[in-house]
Protein backbone atom coordinates (compact mmCIF):
# COMPACT_ATOMS: atom_id res chain seq x y z
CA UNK A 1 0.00 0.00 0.00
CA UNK A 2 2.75 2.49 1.09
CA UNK A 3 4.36 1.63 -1.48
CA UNK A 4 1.95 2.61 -4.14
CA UNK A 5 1.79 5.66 -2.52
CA UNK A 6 4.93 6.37 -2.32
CA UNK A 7 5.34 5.40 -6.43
CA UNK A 8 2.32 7.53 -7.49
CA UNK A 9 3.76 10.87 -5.41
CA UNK A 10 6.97 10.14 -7.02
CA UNK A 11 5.52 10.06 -10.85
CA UNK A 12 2.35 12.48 -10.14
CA UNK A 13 1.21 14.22 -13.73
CA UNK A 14 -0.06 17.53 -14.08
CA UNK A 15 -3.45 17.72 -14.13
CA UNK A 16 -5.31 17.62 -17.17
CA UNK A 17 -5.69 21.37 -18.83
CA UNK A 18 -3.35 22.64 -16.83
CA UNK A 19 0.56 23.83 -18.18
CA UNK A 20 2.76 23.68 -14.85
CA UNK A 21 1.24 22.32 -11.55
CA UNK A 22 2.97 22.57 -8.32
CA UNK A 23 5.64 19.55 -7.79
CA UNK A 24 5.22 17.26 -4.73
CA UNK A 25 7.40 18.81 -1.78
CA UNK A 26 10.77 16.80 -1.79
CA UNK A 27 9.85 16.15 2.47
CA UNK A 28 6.40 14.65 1.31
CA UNK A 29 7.84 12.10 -1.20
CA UNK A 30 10.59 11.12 1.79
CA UNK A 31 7.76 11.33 4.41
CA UNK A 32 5.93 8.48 1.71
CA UNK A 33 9.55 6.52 1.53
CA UNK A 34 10.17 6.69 4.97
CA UNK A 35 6.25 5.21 5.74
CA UNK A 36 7.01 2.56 3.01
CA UNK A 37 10.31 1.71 4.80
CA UNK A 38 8.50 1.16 7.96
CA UNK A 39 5.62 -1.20 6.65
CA UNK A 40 8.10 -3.13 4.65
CA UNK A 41 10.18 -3.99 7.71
CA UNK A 42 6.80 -5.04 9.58
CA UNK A 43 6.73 -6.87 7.03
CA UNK A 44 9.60 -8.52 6.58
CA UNK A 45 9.64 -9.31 10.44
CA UNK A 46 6.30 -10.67 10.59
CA UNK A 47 7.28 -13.63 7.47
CA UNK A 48 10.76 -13.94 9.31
CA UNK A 49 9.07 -14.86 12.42
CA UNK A 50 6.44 -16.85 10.97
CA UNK A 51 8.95 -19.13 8.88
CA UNK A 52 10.25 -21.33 11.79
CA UNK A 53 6.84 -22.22 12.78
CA UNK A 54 5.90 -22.58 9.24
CA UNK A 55 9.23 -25.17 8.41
CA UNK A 56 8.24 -27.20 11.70
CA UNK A 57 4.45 -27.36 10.10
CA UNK A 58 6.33 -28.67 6.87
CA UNK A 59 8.61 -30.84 8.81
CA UNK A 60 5.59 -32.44 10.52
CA UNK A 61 3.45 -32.80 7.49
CA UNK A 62 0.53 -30.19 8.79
CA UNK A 63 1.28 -28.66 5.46
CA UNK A 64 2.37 -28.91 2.35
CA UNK A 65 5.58 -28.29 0.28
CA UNK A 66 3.11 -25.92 -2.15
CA UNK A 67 2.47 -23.74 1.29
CA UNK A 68 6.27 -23.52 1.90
CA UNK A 69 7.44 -22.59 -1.87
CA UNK A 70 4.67 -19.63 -1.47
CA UNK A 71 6.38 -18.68 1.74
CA UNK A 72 9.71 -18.46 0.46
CA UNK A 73 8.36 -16.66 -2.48
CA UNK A 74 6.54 -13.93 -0.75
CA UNK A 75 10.25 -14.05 2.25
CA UNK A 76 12.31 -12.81 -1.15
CA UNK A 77 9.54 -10.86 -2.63
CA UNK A 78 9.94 -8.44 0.72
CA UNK A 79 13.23 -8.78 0.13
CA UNK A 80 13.65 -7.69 -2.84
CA UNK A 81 11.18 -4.78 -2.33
CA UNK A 82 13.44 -4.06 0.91
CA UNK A 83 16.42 -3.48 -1.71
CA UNK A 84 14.15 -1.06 -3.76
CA UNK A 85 13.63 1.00 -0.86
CA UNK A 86 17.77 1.42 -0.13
CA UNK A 87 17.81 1.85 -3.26
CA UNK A 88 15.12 4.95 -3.47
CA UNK A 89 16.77 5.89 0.34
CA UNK A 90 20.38 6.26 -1.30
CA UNK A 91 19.22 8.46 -4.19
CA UNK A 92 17.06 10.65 -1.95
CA UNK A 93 20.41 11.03 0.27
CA UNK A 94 22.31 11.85 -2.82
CA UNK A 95 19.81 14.51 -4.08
CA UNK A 96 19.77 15.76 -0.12
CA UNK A 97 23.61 16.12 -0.42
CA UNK A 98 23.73 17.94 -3.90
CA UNK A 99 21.20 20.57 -2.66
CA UNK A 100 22.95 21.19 0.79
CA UNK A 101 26.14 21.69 -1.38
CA UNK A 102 24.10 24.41 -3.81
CA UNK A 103 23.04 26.23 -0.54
CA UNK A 104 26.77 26.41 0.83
CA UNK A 105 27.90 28.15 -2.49
């Protein structure tokens, strides 16, 4: 969800008949990252805590090897999205740094 947020801020059109329409403050689109951050590592802790009592399941035979391979699918899904959001973090840092170094000149 935050993430979609976060995605349409960043790529947000101009509306319809209109030439130039205000761009999305630079602290809103890090105040979207930083909420995406934070459900993503929820996230990512609620699966991690889940998958030892999910491979004892398995290991029992209380489920099956289908339930697992979704589990490990959706454990490096977060993952991955977890990259994408260091990824969005560093470049926000980088643009941070270039316009503290225009304000110094």
């Amino acid at each position: 969800m935050q993430r979609n947020v976060y995605l349409s801020l960043l790529h947000l059109e101009p509306e319809g008949g209109k030439e130039k329409s205000p761009a999305v403050p630079d602290s809103v689109i890090r105040a979207a990252l930083l909420r995406r951050a934070v459900e993503d590592i929820h996230r990512i802790i609620q699966i991690r805590s889940a998958k030892q009592a999910c491979s004892t399941l398995l290991q029992r035979g209380s489920v099956g090897d289908d339930l697992w391979q979704r589990f490990l699918r959706a454990e490096k899904e977060m993952e991955e999205e977890l990259r994408d959001v260091v990824t969005e973090v560093s470049r926000e840092i980088a643009k941070f740094g270039k316009g503290e170094e225009a304000n110094l000149k």
